[in-house]
Protein backbone atom coordinates (compact mmCIF):
# COMPACT_ATOMS: atom_id res chain seq x y z
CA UNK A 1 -3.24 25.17 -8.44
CA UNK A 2 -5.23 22.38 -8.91
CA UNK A 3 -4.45 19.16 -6.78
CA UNK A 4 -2.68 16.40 -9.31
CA UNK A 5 -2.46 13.53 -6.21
CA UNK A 6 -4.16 10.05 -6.90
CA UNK A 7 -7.35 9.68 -5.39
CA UNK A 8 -6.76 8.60 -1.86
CA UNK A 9 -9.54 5.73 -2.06
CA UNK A 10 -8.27 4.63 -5.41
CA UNK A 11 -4.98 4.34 -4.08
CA UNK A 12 -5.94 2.45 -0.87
CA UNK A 13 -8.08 -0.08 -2.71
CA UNK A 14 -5.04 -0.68 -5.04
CA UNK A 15 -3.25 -1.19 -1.88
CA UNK A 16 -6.01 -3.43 -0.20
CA UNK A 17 -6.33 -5.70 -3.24
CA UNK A 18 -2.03 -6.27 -3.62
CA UNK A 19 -2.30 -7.35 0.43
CA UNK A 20 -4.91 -9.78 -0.19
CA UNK A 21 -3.39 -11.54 -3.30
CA UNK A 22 0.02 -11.23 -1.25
CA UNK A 23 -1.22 -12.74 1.59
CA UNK A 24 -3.16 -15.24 -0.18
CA UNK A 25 -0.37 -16.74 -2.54
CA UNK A 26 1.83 -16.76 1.20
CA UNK A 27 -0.87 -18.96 2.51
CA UNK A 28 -0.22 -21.44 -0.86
CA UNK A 29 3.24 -21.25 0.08
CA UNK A 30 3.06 -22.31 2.74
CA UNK A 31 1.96 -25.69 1.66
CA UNK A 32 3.84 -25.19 -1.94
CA UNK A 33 6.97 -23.80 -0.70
CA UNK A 34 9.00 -25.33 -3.83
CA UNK A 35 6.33 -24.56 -6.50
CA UNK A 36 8.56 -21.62 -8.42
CA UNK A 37 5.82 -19.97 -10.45
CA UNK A 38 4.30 -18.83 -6.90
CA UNK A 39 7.45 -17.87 -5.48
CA UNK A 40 7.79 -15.45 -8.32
CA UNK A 41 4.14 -14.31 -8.47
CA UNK A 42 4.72 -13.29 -4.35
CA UNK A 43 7.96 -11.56 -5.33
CA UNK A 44 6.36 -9.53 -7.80
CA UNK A 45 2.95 -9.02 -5.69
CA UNK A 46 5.60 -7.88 -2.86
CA UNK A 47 7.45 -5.24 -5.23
CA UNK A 48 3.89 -3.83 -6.47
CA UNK A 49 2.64 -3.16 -2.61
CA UNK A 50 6.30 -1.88 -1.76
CA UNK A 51 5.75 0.70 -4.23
CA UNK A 52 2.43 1.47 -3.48
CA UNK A 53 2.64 2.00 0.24
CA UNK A 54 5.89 4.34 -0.88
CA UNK A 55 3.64 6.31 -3.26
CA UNK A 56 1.07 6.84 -1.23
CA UNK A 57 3.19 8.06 1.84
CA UNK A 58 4.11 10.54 -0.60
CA UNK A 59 0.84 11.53 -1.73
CA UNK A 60 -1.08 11.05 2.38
CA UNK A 61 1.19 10.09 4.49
CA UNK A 62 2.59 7.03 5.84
CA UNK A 63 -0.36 3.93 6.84
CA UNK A 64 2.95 1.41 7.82
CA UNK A 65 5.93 1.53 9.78
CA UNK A 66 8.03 1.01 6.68
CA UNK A 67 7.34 3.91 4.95
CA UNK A 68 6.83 6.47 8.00
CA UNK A 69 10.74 7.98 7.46
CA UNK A 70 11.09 8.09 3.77
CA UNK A 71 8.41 10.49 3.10
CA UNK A 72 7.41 12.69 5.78
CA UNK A 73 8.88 16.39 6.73
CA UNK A 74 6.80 16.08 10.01
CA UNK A 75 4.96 13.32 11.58
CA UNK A 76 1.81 15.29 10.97
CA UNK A 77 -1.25 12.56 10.41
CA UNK A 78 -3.33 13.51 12.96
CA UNK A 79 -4.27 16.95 11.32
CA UNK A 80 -5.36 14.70 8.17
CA UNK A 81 -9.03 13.86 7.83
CA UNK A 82 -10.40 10.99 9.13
CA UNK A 83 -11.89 8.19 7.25
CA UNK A 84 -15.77 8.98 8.01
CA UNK A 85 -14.65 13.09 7.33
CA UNK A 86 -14.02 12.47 3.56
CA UNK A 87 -16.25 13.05 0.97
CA UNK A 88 -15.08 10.42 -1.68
CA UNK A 89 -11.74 11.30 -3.94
């Protein structure tokens, strides 16, 4: 049966490039905190890297705390391979 997951480093970019745009437009915030166009852009960024992280916990595993109970039978990452053990997708 052929494996129909994402590819893992597909799905991890995805999830590195949300983070930074997340944590960037929190940093504008910071000195913006009443500019409402923002405030809605982080709300969606946040909803995009919610759903992510919860797909790829599905897929992998968990890679935070908040999605370590929702997805996993067994807490069973350490038989996984490691970064440098992968051979691309």
């Amino acid at each position: 049966m052929a494996d129909r997951r994402p590819c893992r480093r597909e799905m991890l970019d995805r999830i590195n490039r949300i983070s930074f745009a997340l944590d960037d437009t929190k940093l504008f915030l910071d000195t913006h905190p009443c500019h409402k166009e923002a405030m809605e852009y982080f709300d969606t960024l946040k909803q995009e890297r919610v759903r992510l992280l919860t797909e790829y916990a599905r897929c992998y595993g968990p890679i935070t705390l908040d999605t370590a109970d929702s997805c996993v039978e067994q807490w069973n990452w350490i038989q996984e391979p490691w970064p440098w053990q992968e051979g691309g997708c």
